[in-house]
Protein backbone atom coordinates (compact mmCIF):
# COMPACT_ATOMS: atom_id res chain seq x y z
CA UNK A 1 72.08 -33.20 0.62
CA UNK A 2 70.15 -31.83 3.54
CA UNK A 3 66.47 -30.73 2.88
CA UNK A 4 65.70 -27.26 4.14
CA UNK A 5 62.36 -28.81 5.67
CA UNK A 6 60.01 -25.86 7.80
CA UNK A 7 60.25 -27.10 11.16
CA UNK A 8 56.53 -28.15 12.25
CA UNK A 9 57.51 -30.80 8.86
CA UNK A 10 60.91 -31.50 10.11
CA UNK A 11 59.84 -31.90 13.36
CA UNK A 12 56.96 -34.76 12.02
CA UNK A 13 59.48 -36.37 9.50
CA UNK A 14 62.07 -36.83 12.77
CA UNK A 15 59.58 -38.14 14.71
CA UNK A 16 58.46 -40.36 12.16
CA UNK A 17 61.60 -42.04 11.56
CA UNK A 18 61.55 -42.60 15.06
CA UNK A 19 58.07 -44.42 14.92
CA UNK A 20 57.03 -41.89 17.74
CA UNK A 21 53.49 -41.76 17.10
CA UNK A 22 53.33 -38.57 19.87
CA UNK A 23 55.83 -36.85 17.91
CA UNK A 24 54.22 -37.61 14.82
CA UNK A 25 51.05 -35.75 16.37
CA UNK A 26 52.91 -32.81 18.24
CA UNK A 27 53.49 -30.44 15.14
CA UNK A 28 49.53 -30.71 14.03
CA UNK A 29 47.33 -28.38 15.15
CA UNK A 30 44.64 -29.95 17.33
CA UNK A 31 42.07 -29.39 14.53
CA UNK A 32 44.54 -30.34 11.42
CA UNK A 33 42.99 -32.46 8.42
CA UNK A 34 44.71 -35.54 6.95
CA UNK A 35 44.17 -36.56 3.72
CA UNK A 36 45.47 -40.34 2.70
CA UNK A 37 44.21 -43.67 1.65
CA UNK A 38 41.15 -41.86 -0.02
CA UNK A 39 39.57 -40.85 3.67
CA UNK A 40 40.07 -37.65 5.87
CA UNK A 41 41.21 -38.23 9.22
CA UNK A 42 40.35 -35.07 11.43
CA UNK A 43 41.92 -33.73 14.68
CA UNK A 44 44.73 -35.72 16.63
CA UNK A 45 42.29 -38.98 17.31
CA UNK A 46 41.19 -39.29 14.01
CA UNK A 47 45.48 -39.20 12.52
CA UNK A 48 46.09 -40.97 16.03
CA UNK A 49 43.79 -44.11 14.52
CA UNK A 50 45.47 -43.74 10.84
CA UNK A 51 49.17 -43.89 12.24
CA UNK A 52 48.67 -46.79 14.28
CA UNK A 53 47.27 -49.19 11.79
CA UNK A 54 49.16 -47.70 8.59
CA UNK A 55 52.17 -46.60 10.07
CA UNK A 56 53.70 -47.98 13.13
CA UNK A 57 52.63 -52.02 12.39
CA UNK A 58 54.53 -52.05 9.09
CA UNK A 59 57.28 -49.30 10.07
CA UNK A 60 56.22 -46.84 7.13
CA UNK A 61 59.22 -44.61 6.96
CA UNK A 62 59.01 -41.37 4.73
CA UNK A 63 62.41 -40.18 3.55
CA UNK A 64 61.96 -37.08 2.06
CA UNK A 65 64.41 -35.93 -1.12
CA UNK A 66 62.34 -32.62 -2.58
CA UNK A 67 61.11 -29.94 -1.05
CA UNK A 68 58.98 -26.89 -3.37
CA UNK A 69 56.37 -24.45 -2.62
CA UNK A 70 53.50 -24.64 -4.99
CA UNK A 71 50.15 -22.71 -4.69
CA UNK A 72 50.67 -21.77 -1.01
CA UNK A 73 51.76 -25.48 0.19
CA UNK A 74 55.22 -26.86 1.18
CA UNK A 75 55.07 -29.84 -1.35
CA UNK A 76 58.01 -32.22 -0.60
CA UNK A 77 58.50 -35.89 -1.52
CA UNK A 78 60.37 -39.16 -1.30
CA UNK A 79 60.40 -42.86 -0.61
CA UNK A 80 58.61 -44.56 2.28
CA UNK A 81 60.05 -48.10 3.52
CA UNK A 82 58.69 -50.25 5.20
CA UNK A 83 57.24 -53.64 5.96
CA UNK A 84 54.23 -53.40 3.45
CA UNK A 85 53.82 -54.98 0.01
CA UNK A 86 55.85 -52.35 -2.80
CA UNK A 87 58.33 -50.72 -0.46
CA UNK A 88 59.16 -48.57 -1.41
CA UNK A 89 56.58 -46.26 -2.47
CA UNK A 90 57.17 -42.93 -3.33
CA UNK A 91 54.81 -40.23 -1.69
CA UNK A 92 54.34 -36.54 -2.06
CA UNK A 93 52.97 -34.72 0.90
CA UNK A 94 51.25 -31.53 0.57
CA UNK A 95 51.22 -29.28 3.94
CA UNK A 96 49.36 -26.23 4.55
CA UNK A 97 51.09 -24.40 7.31
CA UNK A 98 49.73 -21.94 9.75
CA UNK A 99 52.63 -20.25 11.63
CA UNK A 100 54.82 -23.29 13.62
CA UNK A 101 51.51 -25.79 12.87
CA UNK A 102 50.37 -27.75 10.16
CA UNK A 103 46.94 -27.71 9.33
CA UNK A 104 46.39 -29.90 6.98
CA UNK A 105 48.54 -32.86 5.17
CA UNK A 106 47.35 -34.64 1.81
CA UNK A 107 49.44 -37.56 0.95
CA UNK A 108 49.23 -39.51 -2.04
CA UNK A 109 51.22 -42.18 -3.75
């Protein structure tokens, strides 16, 4: 089954099974909000910093298998593999979208 993703999330979850960190960034806007491992991670340096020591080292894959909408958010969620202890870990990400951006991302385990 193919998820129906919006495409500033397919365009991030593409790029992320890719482990291209700049195409992880590219459908942010420059002042988006991350939310995830209890701290907020502002603007592309700030999610720059999180990717590259949570993400790329231990090749953190999200794989997503539901997509909703729920309170104005895209809510969708699936495993992550990887090389880190427990994968894999199941994740929902929560993404506020404004227009072809996203502004923010909350991701929790």
């Amino acid at each position: 089954m193919t998820l129906e993703l919006p495409s500033p999330i397919a365009a991030y979850v593409a790029a992320n099974a890719r482990l291209d960190l700049d195409g992880m960034l590219s459908p942010f806007s420059r002042e988006a909000v991350l939310f995830a491992d209890g701290g907020r991670h502002e603007g592309y340096a700030g999610m720059r910093a999180l990717f590259e020591e949570a993400v790329i080292p231990v090749k953190a894959i999200f794989t997503p298998d539901t997509i909703r909408h729920e309170d104005g958010q895209v809510v969708v969620e699936g495993p992550a593999h990887g090389d880190f202890r427990g994968s894999p870990i199941r994740f929902t990400y929560r993404f506020d979208l404004d227009g072809d951006l996203i502004k923010t991302l909350e991701i929790t385990a």
